[in-house]
Protein backbone atom coordinates (compact mmCIF):
# COMPACT_ATOMS: atom_id res chain seq x y z
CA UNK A 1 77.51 88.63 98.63
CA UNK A 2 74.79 91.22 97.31
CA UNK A 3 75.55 94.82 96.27
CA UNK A 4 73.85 95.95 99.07
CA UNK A 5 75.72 93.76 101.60
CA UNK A 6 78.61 94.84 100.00
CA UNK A 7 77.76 98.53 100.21
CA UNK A 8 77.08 98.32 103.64
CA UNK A 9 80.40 96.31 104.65
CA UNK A 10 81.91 98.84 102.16
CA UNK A 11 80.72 102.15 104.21
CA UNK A 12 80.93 99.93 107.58
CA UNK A 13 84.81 99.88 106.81
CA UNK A 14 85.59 103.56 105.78
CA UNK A 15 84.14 103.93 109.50
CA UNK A 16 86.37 101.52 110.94
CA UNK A 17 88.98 102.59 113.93
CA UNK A 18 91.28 100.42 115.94
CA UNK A 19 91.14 100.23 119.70
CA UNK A 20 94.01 99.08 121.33
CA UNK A 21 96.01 98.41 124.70
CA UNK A 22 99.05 100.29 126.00
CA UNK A 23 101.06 97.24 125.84
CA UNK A 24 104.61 97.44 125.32
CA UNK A 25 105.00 96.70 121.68
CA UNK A 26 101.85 98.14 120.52
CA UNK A 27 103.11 101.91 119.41
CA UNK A 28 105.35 100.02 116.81
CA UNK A 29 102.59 98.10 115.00
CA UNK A 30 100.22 101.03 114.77
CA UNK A 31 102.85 102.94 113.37
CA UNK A 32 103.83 100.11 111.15
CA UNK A 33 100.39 98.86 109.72
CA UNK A 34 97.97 101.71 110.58
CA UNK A 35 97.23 104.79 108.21
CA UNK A 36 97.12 108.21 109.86
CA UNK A 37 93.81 108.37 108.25
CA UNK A 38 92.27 105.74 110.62
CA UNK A 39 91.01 106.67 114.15
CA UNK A 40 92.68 104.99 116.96
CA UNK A 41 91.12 104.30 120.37
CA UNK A 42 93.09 103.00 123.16
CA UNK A 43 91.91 101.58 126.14
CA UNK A 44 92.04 102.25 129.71
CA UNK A 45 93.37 98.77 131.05
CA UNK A 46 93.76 98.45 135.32
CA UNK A 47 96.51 96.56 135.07
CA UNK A 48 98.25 98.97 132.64
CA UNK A 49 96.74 102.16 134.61
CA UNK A 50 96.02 105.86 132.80
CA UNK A 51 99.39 106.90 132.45
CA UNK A 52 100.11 104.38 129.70
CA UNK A 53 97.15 105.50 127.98
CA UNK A 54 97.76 109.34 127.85
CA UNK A 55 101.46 108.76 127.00
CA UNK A 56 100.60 106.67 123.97
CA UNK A 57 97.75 108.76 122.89
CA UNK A 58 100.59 111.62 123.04
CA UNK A 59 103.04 109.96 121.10
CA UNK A 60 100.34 108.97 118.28
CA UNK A 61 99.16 112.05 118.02
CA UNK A 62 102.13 113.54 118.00
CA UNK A 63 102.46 111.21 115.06
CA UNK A 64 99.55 112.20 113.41
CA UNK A 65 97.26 109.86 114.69
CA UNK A 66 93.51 110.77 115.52
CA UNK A 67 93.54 109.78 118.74
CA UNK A 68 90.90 108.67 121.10
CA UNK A 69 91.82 107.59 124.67
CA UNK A 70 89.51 105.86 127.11
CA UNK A 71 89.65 107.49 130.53
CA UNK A 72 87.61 105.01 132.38
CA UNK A 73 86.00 107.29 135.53
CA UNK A 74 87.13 104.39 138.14
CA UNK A 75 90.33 104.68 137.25
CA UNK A 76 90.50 108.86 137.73
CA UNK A 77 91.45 109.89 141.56
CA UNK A 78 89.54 113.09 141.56
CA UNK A 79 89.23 115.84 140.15
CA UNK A 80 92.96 117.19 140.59
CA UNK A 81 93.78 114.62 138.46
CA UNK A 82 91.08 115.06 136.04
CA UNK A 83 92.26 118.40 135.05
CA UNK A 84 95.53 116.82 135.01
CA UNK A 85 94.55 114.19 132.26
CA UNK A 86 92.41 117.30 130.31
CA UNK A 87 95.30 119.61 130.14
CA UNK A 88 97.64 117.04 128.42
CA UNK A 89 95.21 115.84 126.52
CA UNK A 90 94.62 119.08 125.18
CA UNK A 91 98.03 119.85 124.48
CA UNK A 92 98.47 117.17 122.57
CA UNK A 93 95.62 117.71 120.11
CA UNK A 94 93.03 115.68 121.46
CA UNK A 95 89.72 116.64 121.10
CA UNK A 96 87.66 113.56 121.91
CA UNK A 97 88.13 111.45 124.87
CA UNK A 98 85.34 108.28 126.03
């Protein structure tokens, strides 16, 4: 590999973040094998629904964790709920959603 590949995998990397899914196990391995340093995304998943995805992006952060859930517009009943979603993201610490 060339310095400048290298370089450029090298600054690709201290960029990195891991997305993952609410899944049931998931929480533990983060925890276990991600640094607080790294951003974490988690996704919106259908079959797993919102809720999953704000409660772990609470726990993480709560954790330390810089957080960044996926609040996929389909998925979001209205506005009611909307607000909802803001408000605990908010007071959890989270300060960027996609």
């Amino acid at each position: 590999m060339r310095n400048k590949d290298r370089a450029a995998v090298r600054r690709l990397l201290t960029h990195a973040r891991y997305e993952v899914l609410p899944t049931s196990t998931v929480e533990a391995k983060v925890l276990e094998s991600v640094p607080t340093e790294i951003p974490v995304t988690i996704t919106a998943s259908p079959s797993m629904g919102l809720a999953r995805t704000v409660e772990l992006t609470e726990r993480l952060t709560a954790e330390g964790y810089d957080v960044v859930p996926h609040l996929a517009a389909r998925m979001v009943s209205g506005r009611t709920e909307l607000e909802e979603l803001v408000e605990r993201l908010t007071a959890a610490g989270v300060t960027n959603v996609f």
